[in-house]
N, C-alpha and C. Protein backbone atom coordinates (compact mmCIF):
# COMPACT_ATOMS: atom_id res chain seq x y z
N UNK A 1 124.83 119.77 107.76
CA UNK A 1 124.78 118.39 108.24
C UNK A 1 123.44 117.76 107.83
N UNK A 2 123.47 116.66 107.40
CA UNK A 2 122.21 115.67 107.16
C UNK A 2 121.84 115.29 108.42
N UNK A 3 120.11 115.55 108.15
CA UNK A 3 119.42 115.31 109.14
C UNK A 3 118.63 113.66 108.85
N UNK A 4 117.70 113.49 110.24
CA UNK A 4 116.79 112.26 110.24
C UNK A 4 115.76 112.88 109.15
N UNK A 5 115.65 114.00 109.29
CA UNK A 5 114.44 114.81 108.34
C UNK A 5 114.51 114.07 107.03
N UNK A 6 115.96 115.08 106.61
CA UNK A 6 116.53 115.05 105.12
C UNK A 6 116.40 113.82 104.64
N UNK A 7 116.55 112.91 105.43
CA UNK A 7 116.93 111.20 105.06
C UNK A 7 115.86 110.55 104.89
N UNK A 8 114.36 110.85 105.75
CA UNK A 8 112.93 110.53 105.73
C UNK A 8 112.93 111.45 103.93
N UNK A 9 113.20 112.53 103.86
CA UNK A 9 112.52 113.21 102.66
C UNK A 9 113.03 112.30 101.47
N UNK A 10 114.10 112.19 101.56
CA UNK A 10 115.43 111.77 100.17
C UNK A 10 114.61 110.27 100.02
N UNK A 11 114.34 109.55 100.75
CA UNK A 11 113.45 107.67 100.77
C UNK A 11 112.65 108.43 100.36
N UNK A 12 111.66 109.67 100.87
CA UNK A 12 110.26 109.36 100.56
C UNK A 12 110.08 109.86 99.08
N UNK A 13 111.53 110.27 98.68
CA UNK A 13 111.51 111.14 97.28
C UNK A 13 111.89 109.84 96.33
N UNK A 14 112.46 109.12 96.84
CA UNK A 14 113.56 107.78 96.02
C UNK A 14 112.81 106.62 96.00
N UNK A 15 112.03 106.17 96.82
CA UNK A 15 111.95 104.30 97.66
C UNK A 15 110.85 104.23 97.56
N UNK A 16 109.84 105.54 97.54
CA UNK A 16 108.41 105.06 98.24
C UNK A 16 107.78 104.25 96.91
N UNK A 17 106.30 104.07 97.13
CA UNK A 17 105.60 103.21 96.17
C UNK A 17 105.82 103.97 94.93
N UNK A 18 105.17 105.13 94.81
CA UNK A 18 104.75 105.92 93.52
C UNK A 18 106.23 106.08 93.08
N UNK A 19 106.93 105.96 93.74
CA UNK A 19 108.41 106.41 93.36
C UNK A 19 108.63 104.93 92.02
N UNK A 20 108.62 103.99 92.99
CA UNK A 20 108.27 102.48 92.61
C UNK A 20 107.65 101.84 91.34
N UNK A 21 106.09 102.95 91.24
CA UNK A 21 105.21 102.34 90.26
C UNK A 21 106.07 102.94 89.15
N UNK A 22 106.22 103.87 89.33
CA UNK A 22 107.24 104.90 88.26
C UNK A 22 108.06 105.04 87.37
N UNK A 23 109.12 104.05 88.35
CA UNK A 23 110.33 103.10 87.70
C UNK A 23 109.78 101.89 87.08
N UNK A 24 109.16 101.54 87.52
CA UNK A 24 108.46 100.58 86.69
C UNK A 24 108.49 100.77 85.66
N UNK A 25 107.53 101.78 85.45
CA UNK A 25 106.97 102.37 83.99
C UNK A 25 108.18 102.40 82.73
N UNK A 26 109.28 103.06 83.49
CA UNK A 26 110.40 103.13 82.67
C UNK A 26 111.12 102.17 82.37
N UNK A 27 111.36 101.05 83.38
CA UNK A 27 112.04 99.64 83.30
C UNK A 27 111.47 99.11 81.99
N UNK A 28 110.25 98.63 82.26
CA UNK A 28 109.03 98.04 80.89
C UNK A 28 109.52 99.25 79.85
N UNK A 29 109.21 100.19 79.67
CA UNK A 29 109.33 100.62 78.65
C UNK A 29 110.47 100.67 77.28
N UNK A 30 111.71 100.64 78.70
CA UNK A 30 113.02 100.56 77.85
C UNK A 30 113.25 99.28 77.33
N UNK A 31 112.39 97.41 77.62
CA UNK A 31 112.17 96.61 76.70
C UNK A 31 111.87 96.97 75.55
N UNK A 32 111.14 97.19 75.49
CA UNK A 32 110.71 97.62 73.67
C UNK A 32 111.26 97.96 72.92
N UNK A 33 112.34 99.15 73.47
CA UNK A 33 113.87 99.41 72.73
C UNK A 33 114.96 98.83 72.38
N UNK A 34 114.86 97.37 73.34
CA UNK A 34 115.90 96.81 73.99
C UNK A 34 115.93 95.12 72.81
N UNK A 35 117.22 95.82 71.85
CA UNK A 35 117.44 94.93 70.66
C UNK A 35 117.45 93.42 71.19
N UNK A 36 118.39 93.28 72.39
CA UNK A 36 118.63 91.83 72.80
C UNK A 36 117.01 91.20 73.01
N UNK A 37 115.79 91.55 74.15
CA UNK A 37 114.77 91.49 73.90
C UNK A 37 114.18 91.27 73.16
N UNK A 38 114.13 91.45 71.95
CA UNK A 38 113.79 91.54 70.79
C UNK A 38 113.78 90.26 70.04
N UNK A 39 114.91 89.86 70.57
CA UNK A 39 115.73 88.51 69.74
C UNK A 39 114.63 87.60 70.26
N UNK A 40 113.64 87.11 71.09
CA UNK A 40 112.82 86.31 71.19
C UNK A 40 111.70 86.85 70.88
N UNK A 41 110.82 86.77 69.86
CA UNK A 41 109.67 87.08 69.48
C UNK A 41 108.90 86.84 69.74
N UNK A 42 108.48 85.78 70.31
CA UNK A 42 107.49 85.38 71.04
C UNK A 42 107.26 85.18 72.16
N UNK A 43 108.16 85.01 73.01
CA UNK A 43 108.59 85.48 74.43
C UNK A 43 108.40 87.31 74.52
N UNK A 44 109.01 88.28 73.67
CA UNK A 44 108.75 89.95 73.84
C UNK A 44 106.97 90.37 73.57
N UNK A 45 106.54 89.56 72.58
CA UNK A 45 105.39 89.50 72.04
C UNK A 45 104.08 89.56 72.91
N UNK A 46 104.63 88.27 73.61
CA UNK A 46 103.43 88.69 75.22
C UNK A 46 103.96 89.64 75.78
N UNK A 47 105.36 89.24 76.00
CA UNK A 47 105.90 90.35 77.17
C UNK A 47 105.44 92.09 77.38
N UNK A 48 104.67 92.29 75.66
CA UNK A 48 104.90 93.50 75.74
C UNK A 48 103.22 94.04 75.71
N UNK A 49 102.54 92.92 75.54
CA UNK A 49 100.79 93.30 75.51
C UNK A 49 100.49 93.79 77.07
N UNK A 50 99.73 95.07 76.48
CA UNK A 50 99.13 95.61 77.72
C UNK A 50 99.48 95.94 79.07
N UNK A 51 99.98 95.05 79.94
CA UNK A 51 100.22 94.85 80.91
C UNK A 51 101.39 95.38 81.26
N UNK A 52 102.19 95.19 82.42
CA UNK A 52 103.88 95.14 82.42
C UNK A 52 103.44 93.85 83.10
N UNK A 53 104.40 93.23 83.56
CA UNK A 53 104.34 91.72 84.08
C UNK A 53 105.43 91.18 84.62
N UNK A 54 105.41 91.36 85.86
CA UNK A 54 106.10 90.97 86.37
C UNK A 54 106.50 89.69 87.01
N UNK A 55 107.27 89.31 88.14
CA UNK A 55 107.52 88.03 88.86
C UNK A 55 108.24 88.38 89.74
N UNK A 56 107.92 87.89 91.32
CA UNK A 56 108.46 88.47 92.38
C UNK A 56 108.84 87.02 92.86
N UNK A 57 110.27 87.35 93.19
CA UNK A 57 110.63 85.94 93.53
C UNK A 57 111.04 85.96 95.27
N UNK A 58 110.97 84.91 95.55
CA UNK A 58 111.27 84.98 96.92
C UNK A 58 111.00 83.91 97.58
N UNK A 59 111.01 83.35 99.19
CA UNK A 59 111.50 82.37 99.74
C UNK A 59 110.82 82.79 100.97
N UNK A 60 109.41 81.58 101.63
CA UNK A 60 109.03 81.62 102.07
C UNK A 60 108.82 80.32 103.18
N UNK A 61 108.43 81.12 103.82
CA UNK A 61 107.85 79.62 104.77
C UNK A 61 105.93 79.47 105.07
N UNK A 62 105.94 78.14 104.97
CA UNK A 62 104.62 78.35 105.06
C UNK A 62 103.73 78.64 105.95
N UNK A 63 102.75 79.36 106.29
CA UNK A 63 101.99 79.94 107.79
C UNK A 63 102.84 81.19 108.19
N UNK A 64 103.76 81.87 107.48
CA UNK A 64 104.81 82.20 108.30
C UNK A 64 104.00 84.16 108.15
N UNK A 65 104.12 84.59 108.71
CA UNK A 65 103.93 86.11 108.88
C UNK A 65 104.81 86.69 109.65
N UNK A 66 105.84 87.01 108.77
CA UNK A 66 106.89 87.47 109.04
C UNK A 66 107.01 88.91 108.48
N UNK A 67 107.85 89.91 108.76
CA UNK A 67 108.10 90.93 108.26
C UNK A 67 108.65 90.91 106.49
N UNK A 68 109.07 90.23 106.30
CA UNK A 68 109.85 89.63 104.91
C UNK A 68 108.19 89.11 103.80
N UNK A 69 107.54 88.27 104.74
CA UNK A 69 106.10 88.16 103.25
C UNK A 69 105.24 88.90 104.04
N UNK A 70 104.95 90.04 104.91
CA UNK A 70 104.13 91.51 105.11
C UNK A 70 104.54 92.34 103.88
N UNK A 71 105.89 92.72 103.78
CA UNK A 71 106.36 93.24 102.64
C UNK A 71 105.80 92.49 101.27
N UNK A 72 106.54 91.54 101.01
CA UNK A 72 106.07 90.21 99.85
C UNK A 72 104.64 90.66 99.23
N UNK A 73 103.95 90.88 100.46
CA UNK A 73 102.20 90.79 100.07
C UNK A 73 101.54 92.15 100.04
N UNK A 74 102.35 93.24 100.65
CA UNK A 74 102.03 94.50 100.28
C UNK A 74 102.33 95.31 99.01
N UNK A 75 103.72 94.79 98.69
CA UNK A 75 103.96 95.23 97.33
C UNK A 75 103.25 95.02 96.54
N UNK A 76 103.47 93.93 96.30
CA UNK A 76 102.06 92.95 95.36
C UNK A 76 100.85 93.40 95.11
N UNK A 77 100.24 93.71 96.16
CA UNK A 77 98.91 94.43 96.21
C UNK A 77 99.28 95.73 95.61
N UNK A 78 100.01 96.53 96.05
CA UNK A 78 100.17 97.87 95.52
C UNK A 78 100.33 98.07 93.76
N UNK A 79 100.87 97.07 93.29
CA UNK A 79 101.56 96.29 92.04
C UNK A 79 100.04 96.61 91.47
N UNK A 80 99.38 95.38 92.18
CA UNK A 80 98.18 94.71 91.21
C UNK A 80 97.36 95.81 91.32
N UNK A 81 97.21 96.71 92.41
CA UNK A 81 96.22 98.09 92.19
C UNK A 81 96.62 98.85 90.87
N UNK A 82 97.48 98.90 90.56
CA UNK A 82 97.97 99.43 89.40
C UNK A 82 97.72 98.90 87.79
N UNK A 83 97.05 97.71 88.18
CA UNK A 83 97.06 96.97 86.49
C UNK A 83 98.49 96.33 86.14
N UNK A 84 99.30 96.55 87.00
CA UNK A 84 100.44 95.50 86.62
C UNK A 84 100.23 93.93 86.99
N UNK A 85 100.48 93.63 86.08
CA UNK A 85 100.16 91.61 86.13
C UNK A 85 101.41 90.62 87.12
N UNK A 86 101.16 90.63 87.88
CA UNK A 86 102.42 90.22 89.25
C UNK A 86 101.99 88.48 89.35
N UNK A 87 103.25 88.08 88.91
CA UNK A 87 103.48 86.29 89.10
C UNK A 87 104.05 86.26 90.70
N UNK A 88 103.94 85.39 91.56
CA UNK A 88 104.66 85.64 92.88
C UNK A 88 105.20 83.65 92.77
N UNK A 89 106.43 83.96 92.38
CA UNK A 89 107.52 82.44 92.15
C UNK A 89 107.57 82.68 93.65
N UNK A 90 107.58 81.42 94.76
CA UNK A 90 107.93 81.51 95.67
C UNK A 90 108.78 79.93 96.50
N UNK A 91 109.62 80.13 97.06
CA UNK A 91 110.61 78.78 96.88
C UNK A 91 110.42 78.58 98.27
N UNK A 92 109.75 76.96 98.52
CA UNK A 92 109.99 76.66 100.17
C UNK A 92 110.79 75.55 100.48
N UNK A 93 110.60 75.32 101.74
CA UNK A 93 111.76 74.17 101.86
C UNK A 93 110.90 73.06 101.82
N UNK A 94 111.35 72.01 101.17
CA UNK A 94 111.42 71.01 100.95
C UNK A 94 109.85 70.21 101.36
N UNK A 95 110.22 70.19 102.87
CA UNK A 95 109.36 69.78 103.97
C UNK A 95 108.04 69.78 103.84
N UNK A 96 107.47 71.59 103.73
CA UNK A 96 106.43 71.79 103.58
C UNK A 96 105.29 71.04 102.42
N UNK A 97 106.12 70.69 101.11
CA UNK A 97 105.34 69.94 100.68
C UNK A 97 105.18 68.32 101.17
N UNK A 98 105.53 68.34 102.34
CA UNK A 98 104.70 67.04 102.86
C UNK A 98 103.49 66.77 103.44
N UNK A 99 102.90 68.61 103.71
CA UNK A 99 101.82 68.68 104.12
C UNK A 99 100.90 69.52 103.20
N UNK A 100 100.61 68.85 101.97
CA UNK A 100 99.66 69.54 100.75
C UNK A 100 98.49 70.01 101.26
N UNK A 101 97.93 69.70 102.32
CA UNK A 101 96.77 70.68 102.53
C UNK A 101 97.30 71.97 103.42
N UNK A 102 97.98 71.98 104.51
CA UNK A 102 98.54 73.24 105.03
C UNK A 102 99.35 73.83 103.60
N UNK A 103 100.34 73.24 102.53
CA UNK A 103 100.30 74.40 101.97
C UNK A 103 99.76 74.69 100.52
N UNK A 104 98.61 74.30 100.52
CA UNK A 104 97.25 74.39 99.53
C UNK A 104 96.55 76.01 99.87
N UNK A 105 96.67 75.65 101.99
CA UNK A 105 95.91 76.78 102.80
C UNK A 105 96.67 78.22 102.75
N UNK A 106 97.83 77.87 102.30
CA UNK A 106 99.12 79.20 102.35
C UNK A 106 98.84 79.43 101.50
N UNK A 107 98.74 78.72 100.02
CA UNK A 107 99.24 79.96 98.51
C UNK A 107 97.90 80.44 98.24
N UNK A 108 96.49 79.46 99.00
CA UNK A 108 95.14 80.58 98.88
C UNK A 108 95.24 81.74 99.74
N UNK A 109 96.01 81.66 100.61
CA UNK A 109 95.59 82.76 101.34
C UNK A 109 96.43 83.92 100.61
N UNK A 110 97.58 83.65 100.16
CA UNK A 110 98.35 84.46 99.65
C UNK A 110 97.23 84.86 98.39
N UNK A 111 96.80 84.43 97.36
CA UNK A 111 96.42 84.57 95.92
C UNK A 111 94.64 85.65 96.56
N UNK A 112 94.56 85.21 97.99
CA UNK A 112 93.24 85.87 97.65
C UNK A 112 93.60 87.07 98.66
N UNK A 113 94.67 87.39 99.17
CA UNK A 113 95.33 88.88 99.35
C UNK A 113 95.86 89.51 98.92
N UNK A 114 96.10 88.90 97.57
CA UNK A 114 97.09 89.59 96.40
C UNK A 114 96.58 89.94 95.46
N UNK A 115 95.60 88.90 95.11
CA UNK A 115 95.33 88.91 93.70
C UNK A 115 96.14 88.83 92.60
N UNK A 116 97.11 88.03 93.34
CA UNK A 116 98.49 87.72 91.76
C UNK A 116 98.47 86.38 91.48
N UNK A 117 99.10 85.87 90.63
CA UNK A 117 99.33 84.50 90.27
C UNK A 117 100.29 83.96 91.27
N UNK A 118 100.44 82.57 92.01
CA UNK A 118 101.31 82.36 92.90
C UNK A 118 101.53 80.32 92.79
N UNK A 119 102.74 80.38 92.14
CA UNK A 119 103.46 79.19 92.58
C UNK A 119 104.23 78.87 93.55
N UNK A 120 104.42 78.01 93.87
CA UNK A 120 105.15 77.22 94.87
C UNK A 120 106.24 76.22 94.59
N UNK A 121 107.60 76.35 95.20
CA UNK A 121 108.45 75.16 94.16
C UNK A 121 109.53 74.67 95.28
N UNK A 122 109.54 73.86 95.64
CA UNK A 122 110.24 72.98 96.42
C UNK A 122 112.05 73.42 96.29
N UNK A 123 112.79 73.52 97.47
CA UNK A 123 114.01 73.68 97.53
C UNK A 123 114.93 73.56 98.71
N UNK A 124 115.70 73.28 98.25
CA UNK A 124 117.08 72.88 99.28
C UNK A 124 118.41 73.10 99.26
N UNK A 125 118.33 74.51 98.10
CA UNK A 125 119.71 74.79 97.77
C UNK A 125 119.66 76.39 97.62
N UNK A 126 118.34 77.07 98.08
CA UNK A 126 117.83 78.40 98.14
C UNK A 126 119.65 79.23 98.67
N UNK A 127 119.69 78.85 99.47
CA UNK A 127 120.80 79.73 100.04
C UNK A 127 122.24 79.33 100.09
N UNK A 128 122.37 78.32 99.22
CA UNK A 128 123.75 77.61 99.08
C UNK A 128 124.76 79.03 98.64
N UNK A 129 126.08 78.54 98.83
CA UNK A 129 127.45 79.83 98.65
C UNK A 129 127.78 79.57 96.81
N UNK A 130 127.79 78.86 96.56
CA UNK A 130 128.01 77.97 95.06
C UNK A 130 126.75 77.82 94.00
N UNK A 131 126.74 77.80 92.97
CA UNK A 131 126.00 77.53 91.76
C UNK A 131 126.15 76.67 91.68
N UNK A 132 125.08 75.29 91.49
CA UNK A 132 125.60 73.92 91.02
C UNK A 132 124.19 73.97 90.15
N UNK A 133 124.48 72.37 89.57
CA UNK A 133 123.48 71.97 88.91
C UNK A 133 122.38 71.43 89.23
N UNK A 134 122.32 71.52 91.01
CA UNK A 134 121.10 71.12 91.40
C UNK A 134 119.98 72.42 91.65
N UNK A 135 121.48 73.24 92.11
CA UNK A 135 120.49 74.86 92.19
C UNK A 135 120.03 74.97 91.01
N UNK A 136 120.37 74.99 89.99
CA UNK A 136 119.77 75.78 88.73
C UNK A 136 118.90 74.49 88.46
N UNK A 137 118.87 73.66 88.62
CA UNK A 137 117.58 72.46 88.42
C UNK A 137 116.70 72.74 88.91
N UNK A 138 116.35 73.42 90.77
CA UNK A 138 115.77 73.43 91.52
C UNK A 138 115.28 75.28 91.33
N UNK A 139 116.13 75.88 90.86
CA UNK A 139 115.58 77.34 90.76
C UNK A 139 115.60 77.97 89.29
N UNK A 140 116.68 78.23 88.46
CA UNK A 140 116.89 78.62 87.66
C UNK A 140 115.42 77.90 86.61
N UNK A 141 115.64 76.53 86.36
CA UNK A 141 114.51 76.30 85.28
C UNK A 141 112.88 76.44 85.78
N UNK A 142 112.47 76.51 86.82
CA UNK A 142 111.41 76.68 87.28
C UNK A 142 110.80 77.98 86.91
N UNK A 143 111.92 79.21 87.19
CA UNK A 143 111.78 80.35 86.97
C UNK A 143 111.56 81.11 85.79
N UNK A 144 112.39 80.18 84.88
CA UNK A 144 112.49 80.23 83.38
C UNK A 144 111.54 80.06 82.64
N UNK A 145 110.56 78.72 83.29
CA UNK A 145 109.89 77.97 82.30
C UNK A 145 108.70 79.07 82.72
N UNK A 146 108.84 79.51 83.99
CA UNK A 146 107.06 80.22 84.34
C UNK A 146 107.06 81.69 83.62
N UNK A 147 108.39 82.18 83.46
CA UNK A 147 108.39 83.64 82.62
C UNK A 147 108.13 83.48 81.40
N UNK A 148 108.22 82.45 80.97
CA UNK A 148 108.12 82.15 79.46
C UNK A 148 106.63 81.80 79.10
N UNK A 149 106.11 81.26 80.37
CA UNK A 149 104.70 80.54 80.08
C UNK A 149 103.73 81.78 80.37
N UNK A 150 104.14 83.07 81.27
CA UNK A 150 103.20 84.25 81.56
C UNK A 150 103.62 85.17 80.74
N UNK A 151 105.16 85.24 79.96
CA UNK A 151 105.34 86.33 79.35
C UNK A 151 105.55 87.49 80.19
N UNK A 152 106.50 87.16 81.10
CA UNK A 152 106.99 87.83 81.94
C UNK A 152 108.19 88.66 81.68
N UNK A 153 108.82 89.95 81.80
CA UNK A 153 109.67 90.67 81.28
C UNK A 153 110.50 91.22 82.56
N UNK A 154 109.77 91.41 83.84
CA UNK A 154 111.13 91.84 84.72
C UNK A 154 110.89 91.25 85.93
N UNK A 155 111.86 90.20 86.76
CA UNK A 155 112.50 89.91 87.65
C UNK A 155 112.08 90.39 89.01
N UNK A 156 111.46 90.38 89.73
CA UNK A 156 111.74 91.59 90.77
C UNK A 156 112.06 90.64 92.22
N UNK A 157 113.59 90.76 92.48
CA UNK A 157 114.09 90.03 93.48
C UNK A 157 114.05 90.21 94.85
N UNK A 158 113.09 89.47 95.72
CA UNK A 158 112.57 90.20 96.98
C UNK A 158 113.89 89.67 98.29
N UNK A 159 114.46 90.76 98.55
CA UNK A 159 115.64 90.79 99.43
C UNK A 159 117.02 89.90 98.43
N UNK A 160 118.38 89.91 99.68
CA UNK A 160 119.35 89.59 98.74
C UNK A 160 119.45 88.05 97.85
N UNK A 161 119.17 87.29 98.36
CA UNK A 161 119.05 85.71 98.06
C UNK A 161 118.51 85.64 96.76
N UNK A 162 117.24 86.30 96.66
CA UNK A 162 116.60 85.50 95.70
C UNK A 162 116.65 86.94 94.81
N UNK A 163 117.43 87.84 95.14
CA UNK A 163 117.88 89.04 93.82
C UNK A 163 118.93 87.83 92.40
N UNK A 164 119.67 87.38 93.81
CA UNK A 164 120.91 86.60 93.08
C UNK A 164 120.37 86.04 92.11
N UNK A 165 119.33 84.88 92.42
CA UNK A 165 118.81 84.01 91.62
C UNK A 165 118.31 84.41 90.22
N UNK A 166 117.88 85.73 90.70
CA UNK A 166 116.97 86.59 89.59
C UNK A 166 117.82 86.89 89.01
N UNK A 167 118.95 87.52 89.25
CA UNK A 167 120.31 88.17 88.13
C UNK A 167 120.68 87.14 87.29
N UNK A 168 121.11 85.95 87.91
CA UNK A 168 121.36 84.86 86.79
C UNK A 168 120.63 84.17 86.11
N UNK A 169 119.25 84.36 86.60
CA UNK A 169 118.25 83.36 85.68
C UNK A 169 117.58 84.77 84.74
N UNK A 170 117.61 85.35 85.07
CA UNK A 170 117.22 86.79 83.40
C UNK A 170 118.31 86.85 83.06
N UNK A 171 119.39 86.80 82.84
CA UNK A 171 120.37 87.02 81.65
C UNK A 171 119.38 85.68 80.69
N UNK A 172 119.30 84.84 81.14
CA UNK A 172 118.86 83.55 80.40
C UNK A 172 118.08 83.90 79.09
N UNK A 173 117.18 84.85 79.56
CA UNK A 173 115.91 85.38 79.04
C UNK A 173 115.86 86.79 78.69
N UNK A 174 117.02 87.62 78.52
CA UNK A 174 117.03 89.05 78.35
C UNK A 174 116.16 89.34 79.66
N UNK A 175 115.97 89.17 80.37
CA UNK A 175 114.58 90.20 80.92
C UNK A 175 115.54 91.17 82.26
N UNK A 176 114.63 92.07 82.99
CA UNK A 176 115.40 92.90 83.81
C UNK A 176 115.26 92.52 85.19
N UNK A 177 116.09 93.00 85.83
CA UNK A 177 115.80 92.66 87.38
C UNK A 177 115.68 93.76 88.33
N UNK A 178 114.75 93.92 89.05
CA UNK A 178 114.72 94.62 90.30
C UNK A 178 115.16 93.71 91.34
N UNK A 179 116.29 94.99 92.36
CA UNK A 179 116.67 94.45 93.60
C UNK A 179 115.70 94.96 94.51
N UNK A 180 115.28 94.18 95.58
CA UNK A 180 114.70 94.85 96.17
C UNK A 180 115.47 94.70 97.77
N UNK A 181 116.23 95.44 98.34
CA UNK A 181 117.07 95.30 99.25
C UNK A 181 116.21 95.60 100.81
N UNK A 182 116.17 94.10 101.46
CA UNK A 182 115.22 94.66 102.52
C UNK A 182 115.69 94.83 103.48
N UNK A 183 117.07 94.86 103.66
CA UNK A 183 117.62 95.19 104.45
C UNK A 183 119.50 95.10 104.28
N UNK A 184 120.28 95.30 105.63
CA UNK A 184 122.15 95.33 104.78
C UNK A 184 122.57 93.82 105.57
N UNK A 185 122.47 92.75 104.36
CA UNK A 185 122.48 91.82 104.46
C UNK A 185 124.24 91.06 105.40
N UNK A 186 125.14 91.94 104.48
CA UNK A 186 126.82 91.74 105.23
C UNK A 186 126.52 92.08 107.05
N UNK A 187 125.94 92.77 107.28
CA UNK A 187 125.99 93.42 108.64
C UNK A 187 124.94 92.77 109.43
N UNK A 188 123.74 92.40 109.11
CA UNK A 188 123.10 91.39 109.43
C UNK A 188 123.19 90.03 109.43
N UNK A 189 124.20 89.60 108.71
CA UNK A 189 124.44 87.75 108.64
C UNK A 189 125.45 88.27 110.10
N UNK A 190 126.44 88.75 109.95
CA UNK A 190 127.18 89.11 111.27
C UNK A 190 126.81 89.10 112.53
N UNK A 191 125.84 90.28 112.72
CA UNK A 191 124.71 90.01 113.68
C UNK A 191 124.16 88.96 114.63
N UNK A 192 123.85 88.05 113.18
CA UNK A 192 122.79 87.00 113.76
C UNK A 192 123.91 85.80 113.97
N UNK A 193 125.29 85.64 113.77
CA UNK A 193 126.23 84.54 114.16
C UNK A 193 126.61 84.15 113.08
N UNK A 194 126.73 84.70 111.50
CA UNK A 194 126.86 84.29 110.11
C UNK A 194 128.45 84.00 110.49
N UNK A 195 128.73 82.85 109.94
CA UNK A 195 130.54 82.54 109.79
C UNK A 195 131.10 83.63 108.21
N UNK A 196 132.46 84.02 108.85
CA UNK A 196 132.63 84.64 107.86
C UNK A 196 132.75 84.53 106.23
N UNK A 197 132.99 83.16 105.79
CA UNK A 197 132.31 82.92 104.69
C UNK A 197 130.98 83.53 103.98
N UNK A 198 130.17 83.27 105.01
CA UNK A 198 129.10 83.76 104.47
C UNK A 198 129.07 85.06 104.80
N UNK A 199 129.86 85.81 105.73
CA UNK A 199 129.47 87.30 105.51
C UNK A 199 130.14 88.23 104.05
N UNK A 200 131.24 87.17 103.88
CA UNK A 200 132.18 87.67 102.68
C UNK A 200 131.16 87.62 101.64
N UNK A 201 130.36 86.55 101.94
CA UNK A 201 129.61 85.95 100.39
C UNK A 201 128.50 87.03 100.53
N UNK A 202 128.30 87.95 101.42
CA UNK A 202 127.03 88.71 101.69
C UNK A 202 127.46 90.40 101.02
N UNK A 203 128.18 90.38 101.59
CA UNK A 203 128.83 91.51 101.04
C UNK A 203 129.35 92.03 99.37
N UNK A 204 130.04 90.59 98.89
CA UNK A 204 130.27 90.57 97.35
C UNK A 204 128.74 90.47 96.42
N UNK A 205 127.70 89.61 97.40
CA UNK A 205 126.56 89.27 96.21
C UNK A 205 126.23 91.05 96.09
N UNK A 206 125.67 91.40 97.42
CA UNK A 206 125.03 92.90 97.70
C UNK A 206 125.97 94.12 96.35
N UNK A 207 127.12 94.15 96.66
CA UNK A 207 127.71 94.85 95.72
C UNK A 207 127.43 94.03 94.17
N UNK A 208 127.27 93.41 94.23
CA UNK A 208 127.10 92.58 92.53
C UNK A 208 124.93 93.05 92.19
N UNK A 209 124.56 92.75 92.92
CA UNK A 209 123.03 93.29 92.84
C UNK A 209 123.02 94.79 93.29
N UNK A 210 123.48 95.59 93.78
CA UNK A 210 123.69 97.02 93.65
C UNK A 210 123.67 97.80 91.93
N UNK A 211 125.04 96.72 91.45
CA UNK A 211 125.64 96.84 90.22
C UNK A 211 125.16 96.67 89.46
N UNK A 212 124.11 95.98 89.55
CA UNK A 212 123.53 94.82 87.64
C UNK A 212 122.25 95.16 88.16
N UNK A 213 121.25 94.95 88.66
CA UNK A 213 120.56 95.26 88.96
C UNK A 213 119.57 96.59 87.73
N UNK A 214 118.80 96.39 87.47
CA UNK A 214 118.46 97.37 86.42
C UNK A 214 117.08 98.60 87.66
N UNK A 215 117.09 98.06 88.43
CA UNK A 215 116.36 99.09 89.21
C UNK A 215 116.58 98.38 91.01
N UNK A 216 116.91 99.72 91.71
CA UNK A 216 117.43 99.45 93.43
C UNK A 216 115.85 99.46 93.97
N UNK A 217 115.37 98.76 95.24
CA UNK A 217 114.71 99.48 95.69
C UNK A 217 115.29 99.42 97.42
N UNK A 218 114.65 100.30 98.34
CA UNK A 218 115.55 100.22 99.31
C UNK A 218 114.12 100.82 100.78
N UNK A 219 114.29 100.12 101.90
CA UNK A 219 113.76 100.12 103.10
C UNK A 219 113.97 102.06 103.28
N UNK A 220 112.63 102.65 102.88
CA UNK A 220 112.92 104.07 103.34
C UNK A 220 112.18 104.42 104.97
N UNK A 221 111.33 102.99 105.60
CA UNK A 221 111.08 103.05 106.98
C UNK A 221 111.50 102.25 107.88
């Protein structure tokens, strides 16, 4: 029988950081091989100097210290201890940019606990059920234009929402995506009063970022 033990060992063998920096190593590496990649030369060209380079995407609120950017800002750090070059794309609602000095005070505080590069980009369609043309106005080209401008090569999608975003906006760009699953999103929209629409829609994305996904990562505490 599987124990609590076995299950602490198997995460701490699979999930943990070093496990993490690791896959990394191999994700980046298999670009270089990777013919489709290739096909942009000057986009692979940075992509492939020195660094690995990433972009952590995700959806924040501002002031907010939540369990969701504790994670956000620990990875990151762990990232940047490493010499990996970490972009942090981060999508808020709308609102917040009505108050440019409170969130002037957020992305410093973020950039000088990280030490990563960190944008900010206005949104109102973060969690919509549908693809339209305002989402990909509002996420897709933002994302696009900043991987292209850092020479960014893999994706790394922080929880289920903004994995999605990441799966469809790197096909764009050859580049790869990490899921980073922070938790079981179908069983949690349920939980919290999700209508079943959206638990259906929770369940199909999760299995679709399981699937495509070029590296899992997963809550081993």
């Amino acid at each position: 029988a599987t124990t609590t033990d076995d299950i602490r060992k198997f995460a701490k063998a699979n999930f943990d950081i070093p496990v993490i920096l690791s896959q990394y190593e191999k994700l980046f590496r298999s670009l270089i091989g990777n013919e489709r990649f290739k096909t942009d030369t000057v986009f692979a060209s940075g992509a492939l100097k020195n660094k690995i380079r990433v972009m952590h995407v995700c959806y924040l609120t501002a002031g907010s210290q939540s369990g969701y950017m504790v994670r956000v800002i620990e990875e990151t750090k762990a990232l940047v201890k490493q010499n990996i070059d970490i972009t942090i794309a981060a999508f808020l609602d709308q609102k917040w940019f009505q108050e440019p000095d409170r969130l002037s005070d957020y992305k410093k505080q973020i950039e000088d606990m990280t030490n990563a590069r960190v944008f900010f980009f206005p949104v109102s369609h973060f969690f919509d059920l549908n693809v339209s043309e305002a989402m990909i106005n509002e996420i897709d080209e933002p994302l696009i234009q900043t991987a292209k401008q850092h020479h960014i090569g893999i994706f790394h999608g922080q929880a289920l929402y903004s994995t999605m975003h990441a799966l469809r906006t790197a096909k764009k760009i050859n580049a790869r995506v990490v899921f980073d699953n922070h938790g079981i999103s179908p069983e949690e929209t349920a939980m919290t009063g999700g209508n079943q629409i959206r638990i259906d829609f929770a369940t199909h994305a999760e299995r679709q970022a399981l699937m495509e996904a070029d590296l899992r990562i997963m809550v081993s505490r």
